[in-house]
C-alpha atoms as a PDB file:
ATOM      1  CA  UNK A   1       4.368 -24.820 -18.201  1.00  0.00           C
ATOM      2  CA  UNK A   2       6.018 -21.113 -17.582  1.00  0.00           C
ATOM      3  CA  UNK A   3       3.433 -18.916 -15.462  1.00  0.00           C
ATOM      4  CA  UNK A   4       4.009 -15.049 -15.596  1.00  0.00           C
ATOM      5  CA  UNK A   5       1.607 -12.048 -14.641  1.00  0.00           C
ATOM      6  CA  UNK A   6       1.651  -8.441 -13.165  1.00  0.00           C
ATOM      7  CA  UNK A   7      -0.289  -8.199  -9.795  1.00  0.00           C
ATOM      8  CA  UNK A   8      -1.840  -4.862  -8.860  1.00  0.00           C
ATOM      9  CA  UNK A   9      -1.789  -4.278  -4.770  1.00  0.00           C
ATOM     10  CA  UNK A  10      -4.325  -1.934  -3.815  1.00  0.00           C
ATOM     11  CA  UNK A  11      -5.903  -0.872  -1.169  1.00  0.00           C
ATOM     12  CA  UNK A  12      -6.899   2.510   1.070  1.00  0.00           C
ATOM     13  CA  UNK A  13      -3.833   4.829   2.682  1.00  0.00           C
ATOM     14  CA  UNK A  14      -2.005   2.907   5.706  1.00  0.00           C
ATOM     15  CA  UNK A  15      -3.706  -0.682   4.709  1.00  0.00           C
ATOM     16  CA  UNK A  16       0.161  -2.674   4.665  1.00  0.00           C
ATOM     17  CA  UNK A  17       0.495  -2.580   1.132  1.00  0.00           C
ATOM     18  CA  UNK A  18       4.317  -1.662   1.058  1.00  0.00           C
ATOM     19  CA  UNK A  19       4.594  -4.119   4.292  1.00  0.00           C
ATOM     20  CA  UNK A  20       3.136  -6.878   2.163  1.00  0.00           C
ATOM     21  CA  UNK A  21       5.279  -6.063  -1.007  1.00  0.00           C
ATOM     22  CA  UNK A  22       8.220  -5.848   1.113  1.00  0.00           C
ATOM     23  CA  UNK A  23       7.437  -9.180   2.312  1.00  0.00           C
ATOM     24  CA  UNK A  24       6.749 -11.119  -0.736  1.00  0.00           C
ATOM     25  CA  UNK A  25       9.826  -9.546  -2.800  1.00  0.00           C
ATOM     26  CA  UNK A  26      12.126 -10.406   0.616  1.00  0.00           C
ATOM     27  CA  UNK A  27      13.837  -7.134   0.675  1.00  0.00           C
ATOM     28  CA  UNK A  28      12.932  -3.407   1.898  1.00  0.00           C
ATOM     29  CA  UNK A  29      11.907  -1.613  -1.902  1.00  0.00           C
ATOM     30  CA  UNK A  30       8.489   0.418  -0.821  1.00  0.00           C
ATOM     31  CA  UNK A  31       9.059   2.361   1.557  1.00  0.00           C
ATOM     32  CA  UNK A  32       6.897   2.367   5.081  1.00  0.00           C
ATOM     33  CA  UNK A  33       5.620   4.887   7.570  1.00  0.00           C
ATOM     34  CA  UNK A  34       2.597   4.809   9.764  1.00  0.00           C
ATOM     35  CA  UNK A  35       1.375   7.930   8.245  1.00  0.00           C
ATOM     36  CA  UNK A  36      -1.259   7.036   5.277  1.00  0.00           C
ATOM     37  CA  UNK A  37      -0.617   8.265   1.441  1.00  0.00           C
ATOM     38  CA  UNK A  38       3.174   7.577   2.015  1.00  0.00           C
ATOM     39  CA  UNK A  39       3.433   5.678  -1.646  1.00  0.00           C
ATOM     40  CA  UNK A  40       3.564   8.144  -4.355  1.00  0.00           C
ATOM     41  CA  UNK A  41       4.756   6.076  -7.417  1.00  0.00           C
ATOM     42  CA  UNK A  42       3.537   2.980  -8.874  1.00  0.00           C
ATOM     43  CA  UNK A  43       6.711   0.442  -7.774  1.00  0.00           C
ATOM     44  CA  UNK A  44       7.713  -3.233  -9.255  1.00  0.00           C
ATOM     45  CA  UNK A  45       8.502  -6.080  -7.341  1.00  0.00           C
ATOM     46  CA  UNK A  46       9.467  -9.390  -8.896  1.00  0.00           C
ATOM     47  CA  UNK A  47       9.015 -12.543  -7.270  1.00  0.00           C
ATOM     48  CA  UNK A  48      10.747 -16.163  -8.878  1.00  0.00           C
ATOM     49  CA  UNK A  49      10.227 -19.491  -9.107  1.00  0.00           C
ATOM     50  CA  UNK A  50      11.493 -22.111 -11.255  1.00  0.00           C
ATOM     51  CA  UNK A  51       8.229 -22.536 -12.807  1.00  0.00           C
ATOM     52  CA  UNK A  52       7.029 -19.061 -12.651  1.00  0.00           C
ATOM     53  CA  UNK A  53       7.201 -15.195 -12.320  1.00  0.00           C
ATOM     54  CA  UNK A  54       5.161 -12.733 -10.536  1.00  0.00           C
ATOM     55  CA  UNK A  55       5.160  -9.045 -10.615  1.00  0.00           C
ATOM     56  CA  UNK A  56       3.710  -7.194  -8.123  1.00  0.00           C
ATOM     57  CA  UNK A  57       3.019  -3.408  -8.809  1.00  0.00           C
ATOM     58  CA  UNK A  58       2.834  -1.370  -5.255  1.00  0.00           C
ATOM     59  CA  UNK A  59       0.591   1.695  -5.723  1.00  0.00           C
ATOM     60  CA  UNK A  60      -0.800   4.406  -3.764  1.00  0.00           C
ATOM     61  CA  UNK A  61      -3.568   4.175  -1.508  1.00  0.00           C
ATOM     62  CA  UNK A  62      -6.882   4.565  -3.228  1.00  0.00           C
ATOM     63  CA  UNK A  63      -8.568   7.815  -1.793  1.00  0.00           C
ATOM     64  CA  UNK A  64     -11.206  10.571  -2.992  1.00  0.00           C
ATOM     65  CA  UNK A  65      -8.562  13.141  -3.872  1.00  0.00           C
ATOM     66  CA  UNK A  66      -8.518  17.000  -2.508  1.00  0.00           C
ATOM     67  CA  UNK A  67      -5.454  18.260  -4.167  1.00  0.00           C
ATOM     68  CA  UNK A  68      -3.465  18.258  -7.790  1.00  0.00           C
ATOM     69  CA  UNK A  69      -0.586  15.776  -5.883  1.00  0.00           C
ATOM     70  CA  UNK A  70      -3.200  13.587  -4.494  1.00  0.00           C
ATOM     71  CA  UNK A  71      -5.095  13.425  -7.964  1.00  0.00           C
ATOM     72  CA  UNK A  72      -2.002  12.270  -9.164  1.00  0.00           C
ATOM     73  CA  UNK A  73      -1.345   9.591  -7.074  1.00  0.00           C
ATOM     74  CA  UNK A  74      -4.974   8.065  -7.203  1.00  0.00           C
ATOM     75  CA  UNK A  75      -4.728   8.204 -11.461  1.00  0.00           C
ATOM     76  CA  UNK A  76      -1.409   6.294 -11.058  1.00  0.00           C
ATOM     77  CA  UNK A  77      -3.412   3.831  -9.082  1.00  0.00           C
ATOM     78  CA  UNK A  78      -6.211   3.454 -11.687  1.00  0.00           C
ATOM     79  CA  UNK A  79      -3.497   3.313 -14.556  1.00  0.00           C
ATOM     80  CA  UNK A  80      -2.494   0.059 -12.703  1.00  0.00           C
ATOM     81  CA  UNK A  81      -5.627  -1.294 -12.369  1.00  0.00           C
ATOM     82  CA  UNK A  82      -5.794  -1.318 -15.797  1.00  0.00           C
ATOM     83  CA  UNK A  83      -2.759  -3.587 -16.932  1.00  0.00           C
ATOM     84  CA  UNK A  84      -2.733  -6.551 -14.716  1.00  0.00           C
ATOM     85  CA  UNK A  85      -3.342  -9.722 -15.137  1.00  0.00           C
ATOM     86  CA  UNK A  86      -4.802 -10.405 -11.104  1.00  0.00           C
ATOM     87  CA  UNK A  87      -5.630  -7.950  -8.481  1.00  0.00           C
ATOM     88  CA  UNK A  88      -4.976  -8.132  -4.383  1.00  0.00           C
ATOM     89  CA  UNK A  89      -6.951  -5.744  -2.657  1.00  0.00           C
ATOM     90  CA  UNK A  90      -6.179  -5.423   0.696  1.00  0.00           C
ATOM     91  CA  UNK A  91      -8.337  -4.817   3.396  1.00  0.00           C
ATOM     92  CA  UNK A  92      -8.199  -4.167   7.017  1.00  0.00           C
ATOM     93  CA  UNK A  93      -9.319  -6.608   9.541  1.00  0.00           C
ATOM     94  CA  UNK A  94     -12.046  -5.610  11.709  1.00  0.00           C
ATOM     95  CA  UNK A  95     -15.185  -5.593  13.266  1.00  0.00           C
ATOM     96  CA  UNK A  96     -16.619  -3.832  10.067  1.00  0.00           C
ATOM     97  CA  UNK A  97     -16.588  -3.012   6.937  1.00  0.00           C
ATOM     98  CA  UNK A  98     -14.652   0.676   6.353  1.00  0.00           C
ATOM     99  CA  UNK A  99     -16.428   3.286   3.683  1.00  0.00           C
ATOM    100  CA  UNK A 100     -13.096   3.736   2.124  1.00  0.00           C
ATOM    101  CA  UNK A 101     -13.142  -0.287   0.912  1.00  0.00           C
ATOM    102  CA  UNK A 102     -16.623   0.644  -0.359  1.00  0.00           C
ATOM    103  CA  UNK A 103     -14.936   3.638  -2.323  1.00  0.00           C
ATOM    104  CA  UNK A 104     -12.521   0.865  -3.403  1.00  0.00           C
ATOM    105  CA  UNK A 105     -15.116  -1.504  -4.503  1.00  0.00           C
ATOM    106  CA  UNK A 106     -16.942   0.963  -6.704  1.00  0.00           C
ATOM    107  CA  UNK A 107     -13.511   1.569  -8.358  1.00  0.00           C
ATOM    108  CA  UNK A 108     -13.522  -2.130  -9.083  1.00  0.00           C
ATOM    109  CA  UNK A 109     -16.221  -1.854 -11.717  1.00  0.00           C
ATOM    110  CA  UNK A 110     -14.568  -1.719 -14.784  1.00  0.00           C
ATOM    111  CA  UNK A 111     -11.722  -4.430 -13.967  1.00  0.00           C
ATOM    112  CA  UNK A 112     -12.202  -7.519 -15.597  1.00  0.00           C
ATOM    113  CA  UNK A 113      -8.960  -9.501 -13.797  1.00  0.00           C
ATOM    114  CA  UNK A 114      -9.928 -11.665 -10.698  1.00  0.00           C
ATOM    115  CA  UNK A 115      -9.959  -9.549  -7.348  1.00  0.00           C
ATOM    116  CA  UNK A 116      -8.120 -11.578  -4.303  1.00  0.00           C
ATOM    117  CA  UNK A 117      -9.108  -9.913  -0.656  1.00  0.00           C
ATOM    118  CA  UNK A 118      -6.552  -9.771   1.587  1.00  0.00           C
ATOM    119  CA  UNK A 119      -7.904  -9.267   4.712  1.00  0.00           C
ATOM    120  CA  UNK A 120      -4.387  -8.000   6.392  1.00  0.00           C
ATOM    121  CA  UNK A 121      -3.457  -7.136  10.257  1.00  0.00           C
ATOM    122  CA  UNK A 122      -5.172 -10.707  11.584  1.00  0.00           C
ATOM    123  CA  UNK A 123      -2.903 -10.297  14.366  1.00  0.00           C
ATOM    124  CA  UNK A 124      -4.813  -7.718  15.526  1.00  0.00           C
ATOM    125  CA  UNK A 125      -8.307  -8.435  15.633  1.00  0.00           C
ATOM    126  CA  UNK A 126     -10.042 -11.381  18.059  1.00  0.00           C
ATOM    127  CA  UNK A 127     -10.875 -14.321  15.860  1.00  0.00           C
ATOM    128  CA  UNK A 128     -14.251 -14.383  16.505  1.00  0.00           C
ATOM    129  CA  UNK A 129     -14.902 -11.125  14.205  1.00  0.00           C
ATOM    130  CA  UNK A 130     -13.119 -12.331  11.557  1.00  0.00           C
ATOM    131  CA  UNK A 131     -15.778 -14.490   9.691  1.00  0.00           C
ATOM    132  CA  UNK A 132     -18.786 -12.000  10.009  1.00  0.00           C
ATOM    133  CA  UNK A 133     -16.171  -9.981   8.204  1.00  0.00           C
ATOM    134  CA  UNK A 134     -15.351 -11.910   5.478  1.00  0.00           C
ATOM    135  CA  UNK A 135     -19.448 -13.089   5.279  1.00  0.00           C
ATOM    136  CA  UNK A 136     -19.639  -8.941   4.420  1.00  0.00           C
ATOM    137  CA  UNK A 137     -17.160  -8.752   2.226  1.00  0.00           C
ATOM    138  CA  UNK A 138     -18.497 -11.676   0.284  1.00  0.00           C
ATOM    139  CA  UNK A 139     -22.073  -9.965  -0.264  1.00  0.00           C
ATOM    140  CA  UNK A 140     -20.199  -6.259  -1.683  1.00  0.00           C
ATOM    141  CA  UNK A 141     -17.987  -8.067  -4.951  1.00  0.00           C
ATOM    142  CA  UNK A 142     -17.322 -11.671  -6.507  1.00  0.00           C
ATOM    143  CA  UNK A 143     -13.685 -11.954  -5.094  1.00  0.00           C
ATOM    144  CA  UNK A 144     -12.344 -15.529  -6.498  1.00  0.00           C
ATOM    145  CA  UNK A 145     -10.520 -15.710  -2.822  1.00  0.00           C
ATOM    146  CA  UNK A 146     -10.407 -14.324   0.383  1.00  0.00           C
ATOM    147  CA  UNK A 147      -6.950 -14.563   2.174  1.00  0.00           C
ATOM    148  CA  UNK A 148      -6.584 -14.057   5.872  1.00  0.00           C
ATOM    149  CA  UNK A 149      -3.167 -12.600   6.588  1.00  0.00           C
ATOM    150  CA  UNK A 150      -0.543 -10.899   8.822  1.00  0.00           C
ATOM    151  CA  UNK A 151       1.972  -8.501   6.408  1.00  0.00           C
ATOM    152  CA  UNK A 152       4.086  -7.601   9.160  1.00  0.00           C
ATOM    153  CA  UNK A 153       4.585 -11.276  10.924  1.00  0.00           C
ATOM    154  CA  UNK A 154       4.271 -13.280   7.173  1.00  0.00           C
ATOM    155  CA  UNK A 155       1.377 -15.097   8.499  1.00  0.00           C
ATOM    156  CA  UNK A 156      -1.130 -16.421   5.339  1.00  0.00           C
ATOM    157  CA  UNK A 157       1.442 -15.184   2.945  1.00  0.00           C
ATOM    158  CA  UNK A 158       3.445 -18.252   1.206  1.00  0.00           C
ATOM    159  CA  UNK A 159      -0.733 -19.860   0.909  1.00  0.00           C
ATOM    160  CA  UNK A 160      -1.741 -16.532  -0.829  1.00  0.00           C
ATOM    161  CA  UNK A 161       1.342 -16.701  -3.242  1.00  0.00           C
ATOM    162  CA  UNK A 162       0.597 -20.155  -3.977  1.00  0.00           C
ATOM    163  CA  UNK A 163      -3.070 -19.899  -4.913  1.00  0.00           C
ATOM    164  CA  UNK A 164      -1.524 -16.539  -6.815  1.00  0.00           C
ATOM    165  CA  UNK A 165       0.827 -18.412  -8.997  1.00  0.00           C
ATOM    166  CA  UNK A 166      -2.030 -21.302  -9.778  1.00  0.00           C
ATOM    167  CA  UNK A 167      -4.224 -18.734 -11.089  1.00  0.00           C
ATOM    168  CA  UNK A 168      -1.720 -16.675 -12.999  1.00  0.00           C
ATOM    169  CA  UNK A 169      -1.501 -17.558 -16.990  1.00  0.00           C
ATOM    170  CA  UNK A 170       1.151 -19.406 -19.410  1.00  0.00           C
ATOM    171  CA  UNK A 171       3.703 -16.500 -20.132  1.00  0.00           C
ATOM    172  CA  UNK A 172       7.049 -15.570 -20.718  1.00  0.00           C
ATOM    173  CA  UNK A 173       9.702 -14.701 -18.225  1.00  0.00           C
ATOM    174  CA  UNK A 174       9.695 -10.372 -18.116  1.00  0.00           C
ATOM    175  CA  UNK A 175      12.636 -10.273 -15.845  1.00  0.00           C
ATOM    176  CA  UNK A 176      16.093 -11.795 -15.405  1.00  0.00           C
ATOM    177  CA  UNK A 177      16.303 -13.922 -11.972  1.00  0.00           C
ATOM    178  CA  UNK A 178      18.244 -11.595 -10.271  1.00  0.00           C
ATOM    179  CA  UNK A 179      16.363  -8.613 -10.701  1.00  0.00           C
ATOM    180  CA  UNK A 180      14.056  -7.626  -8.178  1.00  0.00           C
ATOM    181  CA  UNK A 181      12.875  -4.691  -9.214  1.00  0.00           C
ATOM    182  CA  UNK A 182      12.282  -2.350 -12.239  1.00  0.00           C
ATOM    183  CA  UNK A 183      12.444   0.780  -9.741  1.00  0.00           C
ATOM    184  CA  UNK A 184      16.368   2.244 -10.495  1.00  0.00           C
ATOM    185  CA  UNK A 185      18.659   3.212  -7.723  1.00  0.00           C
ATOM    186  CA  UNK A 186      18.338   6.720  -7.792  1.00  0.00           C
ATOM    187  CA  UNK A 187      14.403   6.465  -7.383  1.00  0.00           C
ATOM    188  CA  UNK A 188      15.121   4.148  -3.796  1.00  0.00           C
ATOM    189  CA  UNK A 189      17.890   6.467  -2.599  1.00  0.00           C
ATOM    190  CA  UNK A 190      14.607   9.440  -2.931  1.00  0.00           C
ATOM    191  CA  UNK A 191      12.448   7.433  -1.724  1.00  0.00           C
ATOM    192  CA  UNK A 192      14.576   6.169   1.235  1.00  0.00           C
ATOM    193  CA  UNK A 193      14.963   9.421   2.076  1.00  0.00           C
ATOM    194  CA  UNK A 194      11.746  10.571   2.097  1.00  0.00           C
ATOM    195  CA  UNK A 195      10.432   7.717   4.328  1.00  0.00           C
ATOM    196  CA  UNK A 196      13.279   9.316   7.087  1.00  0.00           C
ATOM    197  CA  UNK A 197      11.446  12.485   6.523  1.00  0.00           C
ATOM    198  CA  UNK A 198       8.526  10.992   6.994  1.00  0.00           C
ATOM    199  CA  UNK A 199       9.008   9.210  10.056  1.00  0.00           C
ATOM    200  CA  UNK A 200      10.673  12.321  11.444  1.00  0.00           C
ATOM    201  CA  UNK A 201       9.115  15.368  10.664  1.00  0.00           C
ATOM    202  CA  UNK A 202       5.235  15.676  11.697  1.00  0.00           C
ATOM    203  CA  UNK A 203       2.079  17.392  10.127  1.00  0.00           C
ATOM    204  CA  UNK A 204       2.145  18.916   6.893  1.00  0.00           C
ATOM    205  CA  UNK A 205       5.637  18.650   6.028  1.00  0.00           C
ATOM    206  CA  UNK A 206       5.846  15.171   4.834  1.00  0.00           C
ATOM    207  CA  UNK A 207       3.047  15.934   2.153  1.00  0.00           C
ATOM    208  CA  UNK A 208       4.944  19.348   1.699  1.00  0.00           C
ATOM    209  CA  UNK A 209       8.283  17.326   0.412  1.00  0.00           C
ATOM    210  CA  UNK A 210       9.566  16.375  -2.968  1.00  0.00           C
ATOM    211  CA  UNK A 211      13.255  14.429  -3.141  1.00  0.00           C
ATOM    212  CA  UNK A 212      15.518  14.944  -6.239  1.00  0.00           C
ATOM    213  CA  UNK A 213      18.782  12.787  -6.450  1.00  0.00           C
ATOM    214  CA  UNK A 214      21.292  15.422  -8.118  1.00  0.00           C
ATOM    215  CA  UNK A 215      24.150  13.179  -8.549  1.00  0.00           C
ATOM    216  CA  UNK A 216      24.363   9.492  -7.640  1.00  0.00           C
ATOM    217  CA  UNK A 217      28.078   8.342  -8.485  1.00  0.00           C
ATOM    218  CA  UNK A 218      29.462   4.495  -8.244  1.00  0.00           C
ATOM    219  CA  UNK A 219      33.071   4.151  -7.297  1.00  0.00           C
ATOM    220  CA  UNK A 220      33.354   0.560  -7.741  1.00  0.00           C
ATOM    221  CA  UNK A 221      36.746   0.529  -6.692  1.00  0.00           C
ATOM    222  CA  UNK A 222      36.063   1.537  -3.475  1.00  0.00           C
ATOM    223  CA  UNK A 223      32.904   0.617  -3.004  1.00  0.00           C
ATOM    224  CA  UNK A 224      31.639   3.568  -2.529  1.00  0.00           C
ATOM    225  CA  UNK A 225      28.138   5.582  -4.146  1.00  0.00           C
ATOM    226  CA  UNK A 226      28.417   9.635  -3.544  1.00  0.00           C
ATOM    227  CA  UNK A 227      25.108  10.662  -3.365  1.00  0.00           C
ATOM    228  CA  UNK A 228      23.790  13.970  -3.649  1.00  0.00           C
ATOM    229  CA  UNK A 229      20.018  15.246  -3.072  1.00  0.00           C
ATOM    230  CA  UNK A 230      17.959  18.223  -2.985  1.00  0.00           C
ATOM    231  CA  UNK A 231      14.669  17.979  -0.259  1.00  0.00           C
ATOM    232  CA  UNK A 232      12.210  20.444  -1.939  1.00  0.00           C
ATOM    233  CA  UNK A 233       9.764  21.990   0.584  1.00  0.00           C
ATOM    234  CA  UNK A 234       7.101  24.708  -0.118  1.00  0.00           C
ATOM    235  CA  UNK A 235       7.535  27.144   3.083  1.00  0.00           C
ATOM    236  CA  UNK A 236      10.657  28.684   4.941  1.00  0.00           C
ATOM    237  CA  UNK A 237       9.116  27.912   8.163  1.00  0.00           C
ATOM    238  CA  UNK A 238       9.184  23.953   6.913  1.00  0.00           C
ATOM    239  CA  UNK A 239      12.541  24.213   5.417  1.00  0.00           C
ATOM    240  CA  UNK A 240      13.713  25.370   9.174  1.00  0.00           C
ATOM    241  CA  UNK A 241      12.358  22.109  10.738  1.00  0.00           C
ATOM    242  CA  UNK A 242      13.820  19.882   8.067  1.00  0.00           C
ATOM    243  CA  UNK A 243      17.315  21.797   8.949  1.00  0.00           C
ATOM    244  CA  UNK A 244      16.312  21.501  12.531  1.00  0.00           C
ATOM    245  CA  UNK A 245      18.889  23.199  15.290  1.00  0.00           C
ATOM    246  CA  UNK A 246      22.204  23.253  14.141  1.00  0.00           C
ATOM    247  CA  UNK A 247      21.609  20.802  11.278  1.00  0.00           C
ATOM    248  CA  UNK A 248      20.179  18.248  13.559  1.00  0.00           C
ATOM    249  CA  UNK A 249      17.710  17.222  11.708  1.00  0.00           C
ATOM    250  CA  UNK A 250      19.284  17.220   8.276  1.00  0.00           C
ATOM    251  CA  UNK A 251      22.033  15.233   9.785  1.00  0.00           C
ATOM    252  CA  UNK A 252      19.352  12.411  11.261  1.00  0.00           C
ATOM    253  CA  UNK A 253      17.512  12.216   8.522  1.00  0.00           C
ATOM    254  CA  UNK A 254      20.688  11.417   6.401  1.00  0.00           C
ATOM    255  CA  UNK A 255      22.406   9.064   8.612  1.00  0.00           C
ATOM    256  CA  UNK A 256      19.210   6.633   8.952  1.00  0.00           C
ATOM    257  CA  UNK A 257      18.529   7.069   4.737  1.00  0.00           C
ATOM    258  CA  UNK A 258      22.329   5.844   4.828  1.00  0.00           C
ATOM    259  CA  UNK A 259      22.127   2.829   6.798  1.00  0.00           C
ATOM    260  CA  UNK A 260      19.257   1.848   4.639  1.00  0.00           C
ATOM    261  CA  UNK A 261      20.887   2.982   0.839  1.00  0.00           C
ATOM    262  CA  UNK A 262      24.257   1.377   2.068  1.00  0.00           C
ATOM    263  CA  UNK A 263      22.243  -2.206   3.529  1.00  0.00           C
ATOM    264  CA  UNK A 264      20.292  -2.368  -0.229  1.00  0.00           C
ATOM    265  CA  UNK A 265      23.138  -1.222  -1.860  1.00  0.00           C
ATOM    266  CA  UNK A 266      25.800  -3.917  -0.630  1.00  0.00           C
ATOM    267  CA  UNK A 267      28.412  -0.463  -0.886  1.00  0.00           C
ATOM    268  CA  UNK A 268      29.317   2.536   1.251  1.00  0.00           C
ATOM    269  CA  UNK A 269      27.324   5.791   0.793  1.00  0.00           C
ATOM    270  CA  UNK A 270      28.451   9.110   0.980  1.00  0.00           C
ATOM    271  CA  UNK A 271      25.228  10.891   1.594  1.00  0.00           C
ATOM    272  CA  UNK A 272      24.904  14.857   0.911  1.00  0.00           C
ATOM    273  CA  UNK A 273      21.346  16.669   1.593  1.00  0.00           C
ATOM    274  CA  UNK A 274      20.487  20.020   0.502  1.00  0.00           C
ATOM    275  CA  UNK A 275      16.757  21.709   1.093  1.00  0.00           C
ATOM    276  CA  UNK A 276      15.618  24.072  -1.310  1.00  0.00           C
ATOM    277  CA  UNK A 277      12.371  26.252  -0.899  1.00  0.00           C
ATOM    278  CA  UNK A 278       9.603  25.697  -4.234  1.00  0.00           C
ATOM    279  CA  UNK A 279       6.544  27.354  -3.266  1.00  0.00           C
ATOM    280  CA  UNK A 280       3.450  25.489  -3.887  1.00  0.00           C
ATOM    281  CA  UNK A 281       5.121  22.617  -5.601  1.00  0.00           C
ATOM    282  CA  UNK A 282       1.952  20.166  -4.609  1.00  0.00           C
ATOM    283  CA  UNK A 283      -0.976  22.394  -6.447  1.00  0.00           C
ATOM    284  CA  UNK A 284       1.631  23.330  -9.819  1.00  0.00           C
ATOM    285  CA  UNK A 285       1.442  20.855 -12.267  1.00  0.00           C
ATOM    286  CA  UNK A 286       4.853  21.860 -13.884  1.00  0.00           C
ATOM    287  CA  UNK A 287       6.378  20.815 -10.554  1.00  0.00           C
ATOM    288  CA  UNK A 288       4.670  18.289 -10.322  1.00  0.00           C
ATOM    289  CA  UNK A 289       5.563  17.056 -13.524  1.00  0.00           C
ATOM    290  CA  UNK A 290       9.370  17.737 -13.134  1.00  0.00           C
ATOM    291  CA  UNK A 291       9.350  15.554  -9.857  1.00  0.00           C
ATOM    292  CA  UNK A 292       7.658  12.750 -11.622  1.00  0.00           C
ATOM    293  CA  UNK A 293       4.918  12.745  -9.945  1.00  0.00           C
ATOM    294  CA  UNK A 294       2.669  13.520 -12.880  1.00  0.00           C
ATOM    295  CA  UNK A 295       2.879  11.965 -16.711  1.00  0.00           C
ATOM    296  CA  UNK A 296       2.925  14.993 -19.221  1.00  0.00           C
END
């Protein structure tokens, strides 16, 4: 018997979903920052086996939303929650219960596929916590498992995936086996880029930021991509920093997107960056729309 289902990963801003995506899919796809709301887009992993296929959807962290880009985010999130055949929602370990898994718990009420919580970062927390913790969780929803795990060092993860696959129904293959992902290159080559902005640029500026990919360009006989992309900010002032002294930021941010475009890639990038000022991108839904960050 063939097993195949789409599994939604939620959970609140900065919880190790991309970390655990990344991780289960075996290559760098989401892209990860230690600043929360840094997934934007609903993204596709696909995971093989001879016997089976899972699909993991990455989406952005579930929050009460104060602005028209953060709306959109969250209702990407609950369009997710809507299609799938399982759910992981993962959870912080530690000594309590956070209000923003209650938020997430509410949101669970009209979801009729079995909830798996993935109590993540177990690395970090002293043992003895751990079952009080999971005693709470127990009490707030009827998860059909509770997983234990570490995103970052792969602890708990090849158990999870297993009890995953068990529950998952009889279905078709979706994907050929050597696709990973549904995401095209031009979408990772933005994102990549962004997560170098984010990293690298502090306060407002990495919610301030929308990446276009003008031209992307294979020269197979070279091996080469030419890559060409426009950083949209909303203020001079930011478009200054993203510059940064004599280019020096611009050229920093580049160079690390590079590495990362030309490691996924298996080719050499030529890697052009242009920043453009669009006042008030993140409250117009027009812009919003034309970055893809919000369905017409």
């Amino acid at each position: 018997m063939f097993r195949s289902g789409f599994i939604g990963i939620i959970g609140r801003p900065n919880a190790g979903k991309s970390t655990l995506f990344n991780k289960i899919i075996g290559d760098k796809i989401s892209i990860i920052t230690d600043k929360p709301q840094t997934t934007r887009n609903k993204i596709t992993g696909i995971r093989n086996y001879p016997d089976a296929q899972l699909i993991f959807l990455d989406t952005p962290g579930m929050h009460k939303p104060k602005t028209p880009l953060n709306r959109a985010m969250v209702q990407t999130t609950r369009e997710a929650i809507g299609g799938v055949d399982m759910l992981l929602m993962l959870v912080e370990a530690n000594t309590d219960v956070h209000h923003h898994d209650l938020f997430l718990i509410e949101s669970l009420a009209p979801v009729k596929a079995p909830v798996i919580l993935v109590m993540n970062k177990i690395d970090l927390i002293e043992k003895k916590y751990l079952l009080p913790l999971i005693d709470k969780f127990r009490v707030l929803y009827n998860f059909r498992e509770i997983f234990p795990i570490s995103a970052l060092n792969g602890d708990g993860i090849a158990e999870l995936l297993d009890v995953v696959k068990d529950m998952l129904p009889e279905g078709p293959k979706y994907y050929p086996d050597d696709i990973q992902t549904d995401a095209t290159e031009r979408f990772i080559a933005a994102e990549f880029i962004r997560e170098k902005i984010t990293l690298f640029t502090k306060q407002e500026i990495p919610y301030s930021t929308a990446v276009e990919i003008d031209l992307f360009k294979e020269d197979e006989s070279k091996n080469l991509i030419r890559i060409s992309a426009t950083i949209n900010v909303e203020k001079n002032s930011q478009k200054a920093i993203m510059i940064g002294s004599k280019g020096a930021m611009l050229k920093k941010i580049g160079t690390e997107a590079r590495m990362d475009m030309e490691n996924l890639f298996g080719a050499r990038v030529f890697l052009e960056l242009f920043v453009k000022v669009r006042k008030e991108w993140t409250t117009s839904d027009k812009m919003l729309q034309e970055f893809g960050l919000l369905k017409h």
